[in-house]
C-alpha atoms as a PDB file:
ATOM      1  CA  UNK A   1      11.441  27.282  15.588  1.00  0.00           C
ATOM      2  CA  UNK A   2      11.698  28.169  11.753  1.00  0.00           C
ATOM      3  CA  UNK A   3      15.219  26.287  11.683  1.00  0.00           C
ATOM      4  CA  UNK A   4      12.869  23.065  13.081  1.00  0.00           C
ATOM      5  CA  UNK A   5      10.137  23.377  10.510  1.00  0.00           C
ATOM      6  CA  UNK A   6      12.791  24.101   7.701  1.00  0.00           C
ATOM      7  CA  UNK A   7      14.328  20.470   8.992  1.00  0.00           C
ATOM      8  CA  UNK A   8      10.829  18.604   8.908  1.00  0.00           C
ATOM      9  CA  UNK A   9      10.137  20.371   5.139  1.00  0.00           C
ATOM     10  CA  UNK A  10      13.738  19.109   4.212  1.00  0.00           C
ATOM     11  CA  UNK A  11      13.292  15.515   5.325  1.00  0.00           C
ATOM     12  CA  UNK A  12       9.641  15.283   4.093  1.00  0.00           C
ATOM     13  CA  UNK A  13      11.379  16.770   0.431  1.00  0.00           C
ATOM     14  CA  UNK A  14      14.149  13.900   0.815  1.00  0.00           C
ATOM     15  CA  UNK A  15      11.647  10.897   1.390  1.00  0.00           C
ATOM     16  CA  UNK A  16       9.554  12.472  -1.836  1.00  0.00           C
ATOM     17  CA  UNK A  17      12.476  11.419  -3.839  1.00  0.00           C
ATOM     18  CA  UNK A  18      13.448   8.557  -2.145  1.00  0.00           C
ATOM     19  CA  UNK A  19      10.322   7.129  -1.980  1.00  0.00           C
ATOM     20  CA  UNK A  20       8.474   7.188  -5.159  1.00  0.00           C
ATOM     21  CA  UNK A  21       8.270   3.700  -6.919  1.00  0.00           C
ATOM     22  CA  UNK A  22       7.315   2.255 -10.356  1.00  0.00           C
ATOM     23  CA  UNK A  23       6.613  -1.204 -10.946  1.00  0.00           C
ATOM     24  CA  UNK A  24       5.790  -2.871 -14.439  1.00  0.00           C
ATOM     25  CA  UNK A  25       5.431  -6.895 -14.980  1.00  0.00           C
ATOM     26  CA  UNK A  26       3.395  -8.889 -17.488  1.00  0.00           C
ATOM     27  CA  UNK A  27       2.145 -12.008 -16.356  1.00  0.00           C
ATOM     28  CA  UNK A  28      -0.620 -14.185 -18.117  1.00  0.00           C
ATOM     29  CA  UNK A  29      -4.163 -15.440 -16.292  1.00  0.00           C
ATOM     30  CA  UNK A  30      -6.528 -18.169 -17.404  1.00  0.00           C
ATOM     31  CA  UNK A  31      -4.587 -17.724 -20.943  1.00  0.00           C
ATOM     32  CA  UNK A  32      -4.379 -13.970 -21.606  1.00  0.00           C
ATOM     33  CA  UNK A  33      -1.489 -11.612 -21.124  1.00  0.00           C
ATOM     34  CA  UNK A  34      -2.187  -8.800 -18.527  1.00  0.00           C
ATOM     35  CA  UNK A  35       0.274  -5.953 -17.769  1.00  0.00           C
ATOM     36  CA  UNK A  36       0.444  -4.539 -14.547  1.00  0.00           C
ATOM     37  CA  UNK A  37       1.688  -1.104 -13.637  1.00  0.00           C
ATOM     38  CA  UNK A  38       1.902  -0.349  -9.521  1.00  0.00           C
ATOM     39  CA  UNK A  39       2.826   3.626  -8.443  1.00  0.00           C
ATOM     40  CA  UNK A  40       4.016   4.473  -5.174  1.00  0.00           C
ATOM     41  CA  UNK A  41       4.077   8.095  -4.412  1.00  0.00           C
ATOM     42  CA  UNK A  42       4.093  10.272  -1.227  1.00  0.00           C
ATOM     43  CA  UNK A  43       0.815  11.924  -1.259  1.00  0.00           C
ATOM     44  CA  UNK A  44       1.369  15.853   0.872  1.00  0.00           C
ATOM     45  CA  UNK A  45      -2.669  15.686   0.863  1.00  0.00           C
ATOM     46  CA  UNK A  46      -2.927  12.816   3.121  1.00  0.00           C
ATOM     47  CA  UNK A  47      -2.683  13.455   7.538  1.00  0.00           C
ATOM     48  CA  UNK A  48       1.012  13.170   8.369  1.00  0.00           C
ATOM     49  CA  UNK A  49       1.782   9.889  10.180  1.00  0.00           C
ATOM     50  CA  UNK A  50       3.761  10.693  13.707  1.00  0.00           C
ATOM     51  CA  UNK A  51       5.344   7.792  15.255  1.00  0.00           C
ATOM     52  CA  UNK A  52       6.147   7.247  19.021  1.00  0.00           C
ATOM     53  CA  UNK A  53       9.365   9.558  18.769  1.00  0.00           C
ATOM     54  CA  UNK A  54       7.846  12.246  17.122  1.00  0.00           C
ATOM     55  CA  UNK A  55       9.008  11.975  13.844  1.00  0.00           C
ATOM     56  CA  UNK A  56       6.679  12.620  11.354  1.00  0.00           C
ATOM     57  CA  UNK A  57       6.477  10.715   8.215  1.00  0.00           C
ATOM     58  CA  UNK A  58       4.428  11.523   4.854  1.00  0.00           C
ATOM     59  CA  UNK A  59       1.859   8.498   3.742  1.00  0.00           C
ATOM     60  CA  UNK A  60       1.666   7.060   0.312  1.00  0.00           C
ATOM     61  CA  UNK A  61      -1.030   7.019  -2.658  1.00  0.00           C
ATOM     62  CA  UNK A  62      -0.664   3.752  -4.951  1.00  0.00           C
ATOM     63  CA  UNK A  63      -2.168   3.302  -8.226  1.00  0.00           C
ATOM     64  CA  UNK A  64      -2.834  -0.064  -9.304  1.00  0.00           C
ATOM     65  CA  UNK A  65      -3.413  -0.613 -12.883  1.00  0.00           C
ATOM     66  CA  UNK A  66      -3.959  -3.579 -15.157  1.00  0.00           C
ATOM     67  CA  UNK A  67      -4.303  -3.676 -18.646  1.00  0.00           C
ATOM     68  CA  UNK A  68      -5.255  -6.781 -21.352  1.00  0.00           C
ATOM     69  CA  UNK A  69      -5.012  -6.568 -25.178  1.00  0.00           C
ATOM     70  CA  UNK A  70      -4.663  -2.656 -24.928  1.00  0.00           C
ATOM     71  CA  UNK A  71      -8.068  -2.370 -22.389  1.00  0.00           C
ATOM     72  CA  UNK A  72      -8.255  -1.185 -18.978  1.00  0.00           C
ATOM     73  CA  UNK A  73      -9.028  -3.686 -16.555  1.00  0.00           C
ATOM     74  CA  UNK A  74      -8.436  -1.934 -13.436  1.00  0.00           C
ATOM     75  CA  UNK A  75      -7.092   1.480 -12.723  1.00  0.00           C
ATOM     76  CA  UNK A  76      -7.723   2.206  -9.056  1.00  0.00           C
ATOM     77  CA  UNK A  77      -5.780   4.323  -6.142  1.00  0.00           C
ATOM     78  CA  UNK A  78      -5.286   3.095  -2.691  1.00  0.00           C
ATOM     79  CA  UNK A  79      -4.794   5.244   0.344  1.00  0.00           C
ATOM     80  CA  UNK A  80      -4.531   3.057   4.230  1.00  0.00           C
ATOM     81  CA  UNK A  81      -8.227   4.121   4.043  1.00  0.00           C
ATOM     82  CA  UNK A  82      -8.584   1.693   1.435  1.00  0.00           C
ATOM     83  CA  UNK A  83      -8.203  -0.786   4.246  1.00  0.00           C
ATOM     84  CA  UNK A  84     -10.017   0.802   7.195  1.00  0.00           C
ATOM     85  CA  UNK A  85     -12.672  -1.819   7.617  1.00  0.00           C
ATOM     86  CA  UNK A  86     -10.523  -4.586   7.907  1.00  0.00           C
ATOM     87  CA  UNK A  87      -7.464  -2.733  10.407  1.00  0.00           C
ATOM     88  CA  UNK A  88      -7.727  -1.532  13.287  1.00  0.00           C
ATOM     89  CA  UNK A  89      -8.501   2.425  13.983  1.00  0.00           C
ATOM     90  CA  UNK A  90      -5.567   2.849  16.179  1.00  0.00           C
ATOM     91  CA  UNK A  91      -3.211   0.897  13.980  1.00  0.00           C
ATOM     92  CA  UNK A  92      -4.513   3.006  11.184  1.00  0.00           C
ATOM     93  CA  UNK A  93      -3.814   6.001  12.390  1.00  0.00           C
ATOM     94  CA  UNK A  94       0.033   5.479  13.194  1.00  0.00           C
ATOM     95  CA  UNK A  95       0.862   3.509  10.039  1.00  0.00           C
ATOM     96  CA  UNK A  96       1.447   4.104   6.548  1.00  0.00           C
ATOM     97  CA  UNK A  97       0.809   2.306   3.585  1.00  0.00           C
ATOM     98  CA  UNK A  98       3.830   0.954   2.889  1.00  0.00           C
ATOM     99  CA  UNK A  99       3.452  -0.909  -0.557  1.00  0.00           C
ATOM    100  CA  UNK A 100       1.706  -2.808  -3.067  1.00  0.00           C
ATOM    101  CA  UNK A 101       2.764  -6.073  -5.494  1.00  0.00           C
ATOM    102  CA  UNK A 102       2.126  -8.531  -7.416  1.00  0.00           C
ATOM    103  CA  UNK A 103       1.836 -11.876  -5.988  1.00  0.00           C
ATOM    104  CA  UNK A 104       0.413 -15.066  -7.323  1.00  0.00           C
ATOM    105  CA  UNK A 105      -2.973 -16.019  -9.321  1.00  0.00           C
ATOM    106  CA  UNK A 106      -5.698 -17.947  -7.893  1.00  0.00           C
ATOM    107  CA  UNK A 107      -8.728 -19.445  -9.300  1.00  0.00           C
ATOM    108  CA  UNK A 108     -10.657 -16.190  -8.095  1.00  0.00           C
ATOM    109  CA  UNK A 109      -8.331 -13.827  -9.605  1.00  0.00           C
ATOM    110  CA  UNK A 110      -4.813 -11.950  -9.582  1.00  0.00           C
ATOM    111  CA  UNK A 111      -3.331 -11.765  -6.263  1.00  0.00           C
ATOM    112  CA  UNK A 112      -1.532  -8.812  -5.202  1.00  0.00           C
ATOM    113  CA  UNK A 113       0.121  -8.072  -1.506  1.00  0.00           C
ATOM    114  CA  UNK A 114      -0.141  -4.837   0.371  1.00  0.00           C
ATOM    115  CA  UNK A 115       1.293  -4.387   3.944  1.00  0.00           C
ATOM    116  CA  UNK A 116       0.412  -1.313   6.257  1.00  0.00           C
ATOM    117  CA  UNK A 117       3.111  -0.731   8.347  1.00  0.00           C
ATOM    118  CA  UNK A 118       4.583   1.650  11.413  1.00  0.00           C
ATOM    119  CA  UNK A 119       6.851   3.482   9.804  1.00  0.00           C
ATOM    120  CA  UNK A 120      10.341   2.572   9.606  1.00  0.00           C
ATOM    121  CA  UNK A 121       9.632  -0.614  12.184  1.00  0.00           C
ATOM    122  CA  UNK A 122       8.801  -4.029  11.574  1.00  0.00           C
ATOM    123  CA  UNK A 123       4.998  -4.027  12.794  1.00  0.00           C
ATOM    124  CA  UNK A 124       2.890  -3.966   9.424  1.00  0.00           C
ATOM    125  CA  UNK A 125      -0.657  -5.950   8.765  1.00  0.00           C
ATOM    126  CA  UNK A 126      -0.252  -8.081   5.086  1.00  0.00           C
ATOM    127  CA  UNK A 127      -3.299  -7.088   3.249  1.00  0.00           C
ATOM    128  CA  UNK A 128      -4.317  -9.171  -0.091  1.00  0.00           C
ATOM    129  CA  UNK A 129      -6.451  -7.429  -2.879  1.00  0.00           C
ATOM    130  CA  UNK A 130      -7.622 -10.038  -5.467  1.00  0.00           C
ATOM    131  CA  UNK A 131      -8.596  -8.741  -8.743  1.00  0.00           C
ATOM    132  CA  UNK A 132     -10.967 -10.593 -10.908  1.00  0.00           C
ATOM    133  CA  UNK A 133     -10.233 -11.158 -14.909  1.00  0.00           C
ATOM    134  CA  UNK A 134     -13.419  -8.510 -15.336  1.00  0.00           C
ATOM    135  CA  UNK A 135     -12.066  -5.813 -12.718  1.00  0.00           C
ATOM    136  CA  UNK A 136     -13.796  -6.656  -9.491  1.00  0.00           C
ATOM    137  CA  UNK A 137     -11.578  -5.709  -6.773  1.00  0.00           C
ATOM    138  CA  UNK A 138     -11.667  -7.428  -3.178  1.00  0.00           C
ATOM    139  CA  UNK A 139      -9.354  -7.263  -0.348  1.00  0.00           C
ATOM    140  CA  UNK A 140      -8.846  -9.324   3.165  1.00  0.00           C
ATOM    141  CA  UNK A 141      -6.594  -9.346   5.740  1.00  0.00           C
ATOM    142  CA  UNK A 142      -4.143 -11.965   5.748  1.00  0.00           C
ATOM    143  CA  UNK A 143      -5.255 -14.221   8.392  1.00  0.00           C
ATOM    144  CA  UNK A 144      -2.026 -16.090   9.037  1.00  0.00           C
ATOM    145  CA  UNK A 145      -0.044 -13.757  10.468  1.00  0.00           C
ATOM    146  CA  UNK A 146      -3.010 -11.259  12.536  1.00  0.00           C
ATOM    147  CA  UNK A 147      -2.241 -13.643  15.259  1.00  0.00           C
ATOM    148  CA  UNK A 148       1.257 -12.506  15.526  1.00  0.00           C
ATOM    149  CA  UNK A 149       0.073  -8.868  15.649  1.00  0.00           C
ATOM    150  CA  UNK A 150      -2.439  -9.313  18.311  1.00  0.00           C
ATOM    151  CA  UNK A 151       0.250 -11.389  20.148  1.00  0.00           C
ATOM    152  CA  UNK A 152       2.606  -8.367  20.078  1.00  0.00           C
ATOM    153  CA  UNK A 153       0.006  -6.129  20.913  1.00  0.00           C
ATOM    154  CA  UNK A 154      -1.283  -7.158  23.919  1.00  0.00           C
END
């Protein structure tokens, strides 16, 4: 048994390093320049995700930040219980969250795409969190493709 728990604390230290991210763009929004900073980093404080082999897998804390003209405009960290209200429970519980970017810009704000996912499958629910030019954060599920999951589901 200690050989087996040395093994899971050696994988769970190999996906640490593998799976930290950094992500820096600038992109401009109803004519100002914004700069956005996205962190992806395994979070030990978080319940440890076990998929249907056993293999246990450590979930991710990202930290979305935006900045204009040297002020914060958002500086906020997402866990999958970011999203509970809008996936559901039993989903939740065997998925990570897998990752957060930048996407487009609408007229109600900047667009950025999150996916919760199984780990290491191809199951995930594609979240969007819009972020007004003053900070206000919402988030919905992307409709288009929840059919396909509740397809596969069933």
């Amino acid at each position: 048994i200690p050989h087996l728990l040395y093994s899971e604390k050696n994988t769970l230290t190999t996906d640490t390093r593998l799976n930290k991210s950094s992500s820096k763009m600038s992109f401009t929004y109803n004519g100002k320049e914004y700069h956005s900073h996205v962190v992806r980093r395994l979070d030990d404080s978080l319940p440890v995700v076990t998929n249907e082999q056993g293999e246990k897998f450590v979930d991710n804390r990202i930290i979305l930040r935006i900045t204009s003209g040297g002020k914060s405009i958002v500086n906020k960290e997402f866990t999958k219980e970011s999203f509970a209200s809008l996936v559901d429970a039993k989903f939740l519980k065997h998925s990570i969250l897998e990752g957060l970017v930048y996407d487009k810009n609408t007229s109600k704000g900047m667009v950025y795409a999150a996916s919760i996912c199984y780990p290491q499958s191809d199951l995930y629910i594609p979240l969007s969190i819009t972020v007004s030019a003053d900070g206000k954060i919402s988030i919905a599920k992307e409709e288009l493709l929840e059919e396909v999951y509740e397809t596969d589901s069933i």
